[in-house]
N, C-alpha and C. Protein backbone atom coordinates (compact mmCIF):
# COMPACT_ATOMS: atom_id res chain seq x y z
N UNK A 1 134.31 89.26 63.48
CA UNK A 1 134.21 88.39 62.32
C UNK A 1 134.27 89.25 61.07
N UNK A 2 135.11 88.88 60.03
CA UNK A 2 135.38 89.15 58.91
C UNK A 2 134.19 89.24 57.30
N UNK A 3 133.62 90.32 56.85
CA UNK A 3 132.97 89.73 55.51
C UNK A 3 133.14 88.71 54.64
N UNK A 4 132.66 88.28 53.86
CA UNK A 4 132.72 87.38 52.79
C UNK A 4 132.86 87.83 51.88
N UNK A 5 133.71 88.21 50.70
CA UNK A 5 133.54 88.49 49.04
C UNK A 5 132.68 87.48 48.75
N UNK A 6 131.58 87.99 47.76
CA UNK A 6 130.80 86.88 47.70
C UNK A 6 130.65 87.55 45.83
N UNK A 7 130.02 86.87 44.98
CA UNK A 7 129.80 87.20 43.38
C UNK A 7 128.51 87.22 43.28
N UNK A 8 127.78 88.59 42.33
CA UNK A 8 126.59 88.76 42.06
C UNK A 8 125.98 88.10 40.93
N UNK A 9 124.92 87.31 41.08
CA UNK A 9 124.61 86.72 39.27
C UNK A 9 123.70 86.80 38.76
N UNK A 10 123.30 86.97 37.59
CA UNK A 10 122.22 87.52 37.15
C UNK A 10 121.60 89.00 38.01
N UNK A 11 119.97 89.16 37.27
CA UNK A 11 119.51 90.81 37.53
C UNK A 11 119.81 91.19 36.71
N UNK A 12 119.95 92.88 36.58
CA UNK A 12 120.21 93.92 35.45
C UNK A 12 121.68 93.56 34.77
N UNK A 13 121.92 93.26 33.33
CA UNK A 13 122.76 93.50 32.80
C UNK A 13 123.72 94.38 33.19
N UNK A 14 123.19 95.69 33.11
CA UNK A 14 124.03 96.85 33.37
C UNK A 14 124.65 96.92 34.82
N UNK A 15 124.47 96.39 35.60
CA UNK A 15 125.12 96.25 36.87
C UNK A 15 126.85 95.87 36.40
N UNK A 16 127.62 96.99 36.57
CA UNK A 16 129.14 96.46 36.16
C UNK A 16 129.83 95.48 36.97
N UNK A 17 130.98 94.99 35.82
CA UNK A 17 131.10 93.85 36.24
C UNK A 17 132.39 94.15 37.79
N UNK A 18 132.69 95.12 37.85
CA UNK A 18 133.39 95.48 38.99
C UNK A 18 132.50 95.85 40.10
N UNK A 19 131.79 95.88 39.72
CA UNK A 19 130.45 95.82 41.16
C UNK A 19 129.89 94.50 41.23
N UNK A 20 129.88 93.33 40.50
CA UNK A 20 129.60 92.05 41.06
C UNK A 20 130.33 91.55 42.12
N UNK A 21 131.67 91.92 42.29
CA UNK A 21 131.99 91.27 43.72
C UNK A 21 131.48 92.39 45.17
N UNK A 22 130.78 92.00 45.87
CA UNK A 22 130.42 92.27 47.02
C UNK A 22 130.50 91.79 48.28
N UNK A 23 130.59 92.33 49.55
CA UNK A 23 130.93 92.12 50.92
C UNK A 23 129.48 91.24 51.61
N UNK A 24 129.54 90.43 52.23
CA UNK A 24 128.46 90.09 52.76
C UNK A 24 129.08 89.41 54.28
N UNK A 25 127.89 89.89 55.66
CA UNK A 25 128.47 89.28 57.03
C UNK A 25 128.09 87.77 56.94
N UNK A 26 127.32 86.89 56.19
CA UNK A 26 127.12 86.16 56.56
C UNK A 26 126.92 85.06 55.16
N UNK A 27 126.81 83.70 54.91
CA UNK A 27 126.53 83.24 53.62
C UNK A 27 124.87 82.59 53.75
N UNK A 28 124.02 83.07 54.68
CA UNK A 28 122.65 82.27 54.67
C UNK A 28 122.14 83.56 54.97
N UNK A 29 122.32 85.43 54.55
CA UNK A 29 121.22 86.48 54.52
C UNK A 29 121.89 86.54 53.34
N UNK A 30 120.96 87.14 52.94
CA UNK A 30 120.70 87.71 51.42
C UNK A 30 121.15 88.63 50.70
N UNK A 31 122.08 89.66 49.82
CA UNK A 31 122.50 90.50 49.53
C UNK A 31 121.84 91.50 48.51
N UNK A 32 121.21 92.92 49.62
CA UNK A 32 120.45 93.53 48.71
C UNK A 32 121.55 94.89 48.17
N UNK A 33 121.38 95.01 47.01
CA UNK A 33 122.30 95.94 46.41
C UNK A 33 121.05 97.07 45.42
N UNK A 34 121.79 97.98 45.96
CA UNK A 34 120.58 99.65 45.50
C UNK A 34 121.65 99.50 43.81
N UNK A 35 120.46 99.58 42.78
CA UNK A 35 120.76 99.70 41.90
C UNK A 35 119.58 100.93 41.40
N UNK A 36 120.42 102.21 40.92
CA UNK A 36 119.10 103.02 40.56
C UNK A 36 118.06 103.21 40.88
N UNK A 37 116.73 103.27 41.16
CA UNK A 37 115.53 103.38 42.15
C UNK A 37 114.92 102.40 43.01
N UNK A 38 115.88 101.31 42.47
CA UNK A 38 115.95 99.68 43.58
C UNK A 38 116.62 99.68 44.28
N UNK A 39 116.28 98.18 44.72
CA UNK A 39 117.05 97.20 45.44
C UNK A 39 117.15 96.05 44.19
N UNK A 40 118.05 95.31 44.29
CA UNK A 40 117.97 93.97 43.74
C UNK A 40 118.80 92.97 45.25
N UNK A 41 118.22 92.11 44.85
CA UNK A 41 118.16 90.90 45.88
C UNK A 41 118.71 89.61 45.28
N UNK A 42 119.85 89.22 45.57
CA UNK A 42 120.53 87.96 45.53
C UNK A 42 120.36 87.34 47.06
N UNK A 43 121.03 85.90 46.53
CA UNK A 43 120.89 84.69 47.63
C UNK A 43 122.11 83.59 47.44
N UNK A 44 122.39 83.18 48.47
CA UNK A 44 123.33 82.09 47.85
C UNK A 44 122.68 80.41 48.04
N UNK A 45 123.01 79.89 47.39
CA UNK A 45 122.36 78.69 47.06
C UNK A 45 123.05 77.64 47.27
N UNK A 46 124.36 77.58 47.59
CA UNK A 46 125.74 76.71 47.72
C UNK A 46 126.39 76.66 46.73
N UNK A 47 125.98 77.18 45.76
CA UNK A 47 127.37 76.94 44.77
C UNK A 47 128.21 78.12 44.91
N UNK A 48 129.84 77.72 44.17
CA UNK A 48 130.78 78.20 44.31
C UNK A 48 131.19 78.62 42.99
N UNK A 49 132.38 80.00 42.95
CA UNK A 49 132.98 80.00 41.38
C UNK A 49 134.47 80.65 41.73
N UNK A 50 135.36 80.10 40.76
CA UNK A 50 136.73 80.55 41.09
C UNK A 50 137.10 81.83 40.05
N UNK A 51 137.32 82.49 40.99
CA UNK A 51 137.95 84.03 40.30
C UNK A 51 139.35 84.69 40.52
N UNK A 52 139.75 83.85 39.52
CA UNK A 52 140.85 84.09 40.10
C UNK A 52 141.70 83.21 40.28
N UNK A 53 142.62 83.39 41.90
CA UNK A 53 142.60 82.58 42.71
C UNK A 53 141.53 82.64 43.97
N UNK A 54 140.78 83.38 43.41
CA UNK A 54 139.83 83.36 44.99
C UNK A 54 138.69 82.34 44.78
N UNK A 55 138.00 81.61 45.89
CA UNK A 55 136.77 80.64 45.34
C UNK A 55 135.77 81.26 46.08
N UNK A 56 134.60 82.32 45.01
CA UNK A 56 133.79 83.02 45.75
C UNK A 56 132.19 82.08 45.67
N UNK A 57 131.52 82.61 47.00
CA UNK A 57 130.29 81.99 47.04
C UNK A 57 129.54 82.99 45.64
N UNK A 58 128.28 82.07 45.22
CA UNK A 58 127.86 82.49 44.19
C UNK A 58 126.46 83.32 45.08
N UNK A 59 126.06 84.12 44.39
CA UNK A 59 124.48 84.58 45.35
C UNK A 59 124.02 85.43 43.74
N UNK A 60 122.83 84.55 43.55
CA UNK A 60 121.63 84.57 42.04
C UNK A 60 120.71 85.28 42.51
N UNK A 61 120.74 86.05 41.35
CA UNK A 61 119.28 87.52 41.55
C UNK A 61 118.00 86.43 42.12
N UNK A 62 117.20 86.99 42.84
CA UNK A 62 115.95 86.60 43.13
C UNK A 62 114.66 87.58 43.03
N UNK A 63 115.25 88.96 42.97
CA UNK A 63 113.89 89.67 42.94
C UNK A 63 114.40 91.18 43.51
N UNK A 64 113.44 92.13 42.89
CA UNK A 64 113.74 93.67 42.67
C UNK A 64 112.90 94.19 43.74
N UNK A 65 113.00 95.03 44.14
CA UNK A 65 112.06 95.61 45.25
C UNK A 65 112.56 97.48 45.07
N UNK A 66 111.40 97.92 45.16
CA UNK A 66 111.61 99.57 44.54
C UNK A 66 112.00 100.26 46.24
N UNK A 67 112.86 101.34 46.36
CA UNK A 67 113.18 102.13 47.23
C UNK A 67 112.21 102.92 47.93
N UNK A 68 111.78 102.66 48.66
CA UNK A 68 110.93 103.70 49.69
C UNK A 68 111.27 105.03 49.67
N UNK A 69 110.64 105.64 49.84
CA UNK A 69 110.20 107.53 49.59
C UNK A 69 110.43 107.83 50.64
């Protein structure tokens, strides 16, 4: 089975915008992305957005979690 392009939304500003599209195996786990001494944590919720021609699932920041030592 194939990833999903899926779109990052909201979280840190500074997260570029060529790093909002991301790979995900599945559309109901969660996408944690290491940003600087984090994690940030998106989710998808069912909505959709067209980029493009592509129609990517949307997945909205939910919460930061710091990197283990």
């Amino acid at each position: 089975m194939s990833d999903f392009e899926v779109l990052l939304v909201g979280g840190p500003s500074a997260i570029p915008d060529v790093e909002r599209v991301q790979l995900s195996p599945s559309l109901t786990e969660k996408v944690k992305y290491r940003f600087g001494a984090h994690y940030e944590h998106f989710a998808h919720d069912g909505e959709f957005s067209e980029i493009g021609d592509k129609r990517l699932p949307v997945y909205r920041w939910t919460m930061r979690t710091a990197i283990a030592e």
